[in-house]
N, C-alpha and C. Protein backbone atom coordinates (compact mmCIF):
# COMPACT_ATOMS: atom_id res chain seq x y z
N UNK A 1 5.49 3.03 -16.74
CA UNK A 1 5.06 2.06 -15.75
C UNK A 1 5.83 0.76 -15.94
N UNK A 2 6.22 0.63 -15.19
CA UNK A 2 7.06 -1.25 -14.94
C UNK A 2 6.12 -2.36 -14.94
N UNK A 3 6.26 -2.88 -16.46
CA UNK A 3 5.82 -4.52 -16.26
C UNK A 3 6.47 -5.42 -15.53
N UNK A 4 7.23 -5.47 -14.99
CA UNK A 4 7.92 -6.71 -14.34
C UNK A 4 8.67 -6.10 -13.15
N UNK A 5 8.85 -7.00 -11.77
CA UNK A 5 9.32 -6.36 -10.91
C UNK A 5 11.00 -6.58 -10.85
N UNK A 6 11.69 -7.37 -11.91
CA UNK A 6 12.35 -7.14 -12.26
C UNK A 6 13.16 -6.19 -13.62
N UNK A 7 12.68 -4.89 -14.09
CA UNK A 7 12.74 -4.45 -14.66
C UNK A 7 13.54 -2.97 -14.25
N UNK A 8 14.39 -2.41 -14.54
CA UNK A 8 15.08 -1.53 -13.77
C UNK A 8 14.18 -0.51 -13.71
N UNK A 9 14.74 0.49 -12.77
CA UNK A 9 13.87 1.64 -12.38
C UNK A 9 14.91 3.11 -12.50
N UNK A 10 14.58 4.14 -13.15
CA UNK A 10 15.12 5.31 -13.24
C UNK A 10 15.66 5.64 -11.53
N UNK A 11 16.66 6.29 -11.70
CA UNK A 11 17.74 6.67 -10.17
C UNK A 11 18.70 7.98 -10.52
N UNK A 12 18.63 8.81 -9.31
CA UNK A 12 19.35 9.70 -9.52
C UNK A 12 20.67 9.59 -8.61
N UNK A 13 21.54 9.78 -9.42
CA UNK A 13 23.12 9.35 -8.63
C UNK A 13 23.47 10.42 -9.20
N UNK A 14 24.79 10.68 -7.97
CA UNK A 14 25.34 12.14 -7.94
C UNK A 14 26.82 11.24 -7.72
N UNK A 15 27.37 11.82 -8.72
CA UNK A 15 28.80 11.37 -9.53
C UNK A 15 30.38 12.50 -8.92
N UNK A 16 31.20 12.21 -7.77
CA UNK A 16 32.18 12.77 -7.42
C UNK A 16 33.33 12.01 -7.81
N UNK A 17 34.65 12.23 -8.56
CA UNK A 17 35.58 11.96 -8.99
C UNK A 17 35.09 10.67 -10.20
N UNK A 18 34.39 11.10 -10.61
CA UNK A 18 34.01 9.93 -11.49
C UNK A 18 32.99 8.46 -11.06
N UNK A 19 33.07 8.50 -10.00
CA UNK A 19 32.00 7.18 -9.23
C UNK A 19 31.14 7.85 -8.39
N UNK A 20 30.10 6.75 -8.35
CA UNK A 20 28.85 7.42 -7.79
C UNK A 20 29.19 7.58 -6.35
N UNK A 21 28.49 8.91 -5.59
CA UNK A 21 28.69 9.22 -4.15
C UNK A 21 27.76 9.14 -3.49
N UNK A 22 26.25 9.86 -3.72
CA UNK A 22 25.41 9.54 -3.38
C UNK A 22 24.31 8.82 -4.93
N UNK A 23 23.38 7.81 -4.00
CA UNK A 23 22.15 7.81 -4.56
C UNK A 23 20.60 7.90 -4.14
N UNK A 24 19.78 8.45 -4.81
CA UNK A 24 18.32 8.83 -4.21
C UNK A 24 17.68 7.23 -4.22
N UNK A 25 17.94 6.74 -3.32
CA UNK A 25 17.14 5.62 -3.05
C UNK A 25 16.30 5.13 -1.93
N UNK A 26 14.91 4.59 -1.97
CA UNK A 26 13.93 4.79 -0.72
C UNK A 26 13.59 5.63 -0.03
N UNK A 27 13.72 6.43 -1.17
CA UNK A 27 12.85 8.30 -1.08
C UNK A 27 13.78 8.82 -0.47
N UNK A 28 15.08 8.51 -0.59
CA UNK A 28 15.95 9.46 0.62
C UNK A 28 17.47 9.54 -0.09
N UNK A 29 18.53 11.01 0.03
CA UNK A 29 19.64 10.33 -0.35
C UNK A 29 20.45 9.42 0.35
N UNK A 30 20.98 8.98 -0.49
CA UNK A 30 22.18 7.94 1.06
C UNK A 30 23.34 8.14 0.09
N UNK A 31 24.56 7.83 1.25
CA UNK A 31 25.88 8.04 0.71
C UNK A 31 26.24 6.65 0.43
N UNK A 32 26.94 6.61 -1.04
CA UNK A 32 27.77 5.11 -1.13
C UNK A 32 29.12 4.92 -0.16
N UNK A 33 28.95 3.87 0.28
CA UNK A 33 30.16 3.57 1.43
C UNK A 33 31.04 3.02 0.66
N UNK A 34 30.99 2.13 -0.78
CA UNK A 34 31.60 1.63 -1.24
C UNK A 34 31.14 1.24 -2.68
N UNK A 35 31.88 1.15 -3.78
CA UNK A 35 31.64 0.78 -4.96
C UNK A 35 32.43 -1.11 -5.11
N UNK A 36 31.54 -1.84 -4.49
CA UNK A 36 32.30 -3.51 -3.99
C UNK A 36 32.43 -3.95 -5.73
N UNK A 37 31.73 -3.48 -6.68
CA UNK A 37 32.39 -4.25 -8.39
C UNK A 37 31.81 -3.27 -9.68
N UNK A 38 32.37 -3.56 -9.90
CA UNK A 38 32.27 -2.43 -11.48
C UNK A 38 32.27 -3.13 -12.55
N UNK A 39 31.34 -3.37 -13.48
CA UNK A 39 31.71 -3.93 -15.19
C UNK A 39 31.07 -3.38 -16.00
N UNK A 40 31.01 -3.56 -17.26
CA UNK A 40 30.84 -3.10 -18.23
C UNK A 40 30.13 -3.99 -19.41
N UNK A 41 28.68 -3.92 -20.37
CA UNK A 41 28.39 -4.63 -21.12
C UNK A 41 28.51 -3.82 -22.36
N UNK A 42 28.62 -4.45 -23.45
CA UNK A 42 28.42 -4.16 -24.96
C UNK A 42 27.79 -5.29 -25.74
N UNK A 43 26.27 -4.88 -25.87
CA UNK A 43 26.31 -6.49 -26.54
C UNK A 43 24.86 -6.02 -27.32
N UNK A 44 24.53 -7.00 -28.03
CA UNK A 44 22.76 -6.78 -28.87
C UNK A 44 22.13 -7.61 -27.57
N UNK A 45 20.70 -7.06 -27.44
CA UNK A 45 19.54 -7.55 -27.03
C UNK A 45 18.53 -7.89 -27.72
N UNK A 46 18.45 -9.06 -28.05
CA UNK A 46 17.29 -9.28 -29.18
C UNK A 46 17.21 -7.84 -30.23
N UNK A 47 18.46 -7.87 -30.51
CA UNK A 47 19.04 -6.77 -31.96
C UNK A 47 18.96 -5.34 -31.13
N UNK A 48 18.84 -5.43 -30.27
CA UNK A 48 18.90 -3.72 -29.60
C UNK A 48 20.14 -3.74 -28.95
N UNK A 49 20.91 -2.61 -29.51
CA UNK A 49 22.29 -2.34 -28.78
C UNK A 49 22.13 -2.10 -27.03
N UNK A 50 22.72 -2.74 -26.31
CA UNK A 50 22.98 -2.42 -24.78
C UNK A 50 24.45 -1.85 -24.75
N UNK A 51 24.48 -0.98 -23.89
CA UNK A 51 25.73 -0.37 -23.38
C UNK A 51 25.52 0.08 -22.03
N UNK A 52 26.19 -0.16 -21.08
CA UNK A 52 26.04 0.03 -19.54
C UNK A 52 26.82 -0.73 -18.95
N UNK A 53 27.10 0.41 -18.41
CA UNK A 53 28.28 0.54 -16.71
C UNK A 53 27.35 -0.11 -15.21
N UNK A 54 27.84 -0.98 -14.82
CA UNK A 54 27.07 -1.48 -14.16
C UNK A 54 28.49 -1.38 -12.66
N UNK A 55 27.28 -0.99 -11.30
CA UNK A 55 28.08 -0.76 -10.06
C UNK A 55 26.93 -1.50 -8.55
N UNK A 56 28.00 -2.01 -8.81
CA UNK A 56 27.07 -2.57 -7.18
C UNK A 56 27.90 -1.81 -6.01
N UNK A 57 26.67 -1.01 -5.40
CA UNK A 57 27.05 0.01 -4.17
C UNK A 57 26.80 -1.04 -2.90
N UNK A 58 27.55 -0.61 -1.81
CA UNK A 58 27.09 -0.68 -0.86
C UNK A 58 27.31 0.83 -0.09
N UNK A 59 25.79 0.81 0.21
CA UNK A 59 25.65 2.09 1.01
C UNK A 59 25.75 2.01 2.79
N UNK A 60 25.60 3.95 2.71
CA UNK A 60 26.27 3.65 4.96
C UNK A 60 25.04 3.33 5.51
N UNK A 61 23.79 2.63 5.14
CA UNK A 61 22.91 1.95 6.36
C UNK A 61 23.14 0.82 5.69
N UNK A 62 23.83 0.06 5.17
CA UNK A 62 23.85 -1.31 5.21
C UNK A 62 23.53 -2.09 3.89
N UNK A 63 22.40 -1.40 3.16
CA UNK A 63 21.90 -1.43 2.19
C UNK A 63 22.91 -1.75 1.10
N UNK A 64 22.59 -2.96 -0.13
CA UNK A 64 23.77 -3.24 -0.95
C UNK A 64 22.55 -3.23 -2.44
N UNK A 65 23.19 -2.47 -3.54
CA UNK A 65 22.28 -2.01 -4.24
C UNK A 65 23.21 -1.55 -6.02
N UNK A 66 22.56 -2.53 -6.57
CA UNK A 66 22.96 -2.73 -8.39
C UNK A 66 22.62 -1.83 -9.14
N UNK A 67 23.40 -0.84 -9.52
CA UNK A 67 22.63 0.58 -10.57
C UNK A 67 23.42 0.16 -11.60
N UNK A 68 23.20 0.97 -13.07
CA UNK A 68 23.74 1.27 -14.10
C UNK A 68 23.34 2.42 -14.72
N UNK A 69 24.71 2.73 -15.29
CA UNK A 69 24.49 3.96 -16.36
C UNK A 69 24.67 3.45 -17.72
N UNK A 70 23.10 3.66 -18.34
CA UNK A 70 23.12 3.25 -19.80
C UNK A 70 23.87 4.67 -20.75
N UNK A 71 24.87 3.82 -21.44
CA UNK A 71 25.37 5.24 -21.93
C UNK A 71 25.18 5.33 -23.42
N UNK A 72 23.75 4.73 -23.97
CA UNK A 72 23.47 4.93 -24.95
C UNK A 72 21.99 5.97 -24.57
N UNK A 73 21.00 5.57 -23.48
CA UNK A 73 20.11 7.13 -23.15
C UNK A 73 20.49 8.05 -22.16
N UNK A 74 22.18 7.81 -21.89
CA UNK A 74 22.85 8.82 -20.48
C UNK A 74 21.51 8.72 -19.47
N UNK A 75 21.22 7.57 -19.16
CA UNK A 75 20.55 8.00 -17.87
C UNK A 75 21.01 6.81 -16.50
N UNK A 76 20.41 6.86 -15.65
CA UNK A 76 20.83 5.74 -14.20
C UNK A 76 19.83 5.30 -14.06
N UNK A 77 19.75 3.90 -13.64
CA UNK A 77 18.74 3.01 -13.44
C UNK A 77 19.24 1.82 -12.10
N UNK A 78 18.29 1.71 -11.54
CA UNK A 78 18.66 0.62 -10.38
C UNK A 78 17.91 -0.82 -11.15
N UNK A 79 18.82 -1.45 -10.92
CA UNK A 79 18.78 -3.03 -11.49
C UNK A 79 17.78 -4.03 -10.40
N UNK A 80 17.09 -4.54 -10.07
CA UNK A 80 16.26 -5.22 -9.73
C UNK A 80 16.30 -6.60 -9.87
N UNK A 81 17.07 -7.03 -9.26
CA UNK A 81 17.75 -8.59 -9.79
C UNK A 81 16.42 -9.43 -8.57
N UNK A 82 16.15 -9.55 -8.09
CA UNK A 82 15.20 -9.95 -7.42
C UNK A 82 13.88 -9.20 -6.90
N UNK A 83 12.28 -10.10 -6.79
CA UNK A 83 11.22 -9.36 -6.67
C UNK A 83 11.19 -8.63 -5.29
């Protein structure tokens, strides 16, 4: 359960040539129209290692949307930068 509504949320992205193509978001898949920035963190969090690939999609209804792949629990998460 999510304490905070900024707190990321588990996401399933489906990965073609290496970048994400589609993602299951708002109960539905949608296709990424575009991968607009890509980076990368390595750093401690209050002593907890972070590692994650971070991609801001913009998808084909319009929708513009911040995921990452933590690649220390291999999983995808949508970033929640606002409530």
């Amino acid at each position: 359960m999510k304490t905070s509504p900024f707190e990321p949320e588990p996401i399933e992205v489906i990965i073609v040539n290496g970048m994400p193509s589609r993602i299951l978001f708002r109960k539905k898949m949608q296709n990424v129209k575009e991968v607009s920035n890509l980076w990368r963190i390595d750093d401690l969090w209050w002593q907890k290692p972070v590692r994650r690939l971070y991609y801001v999609l913009d998808l084909e209804g319009g929708a513009r949307v911040t995921v990452f792949y933590d690649l220390s629990g291999k999983a995808w998460y949508r970033q929640n930068w606002t409530a």
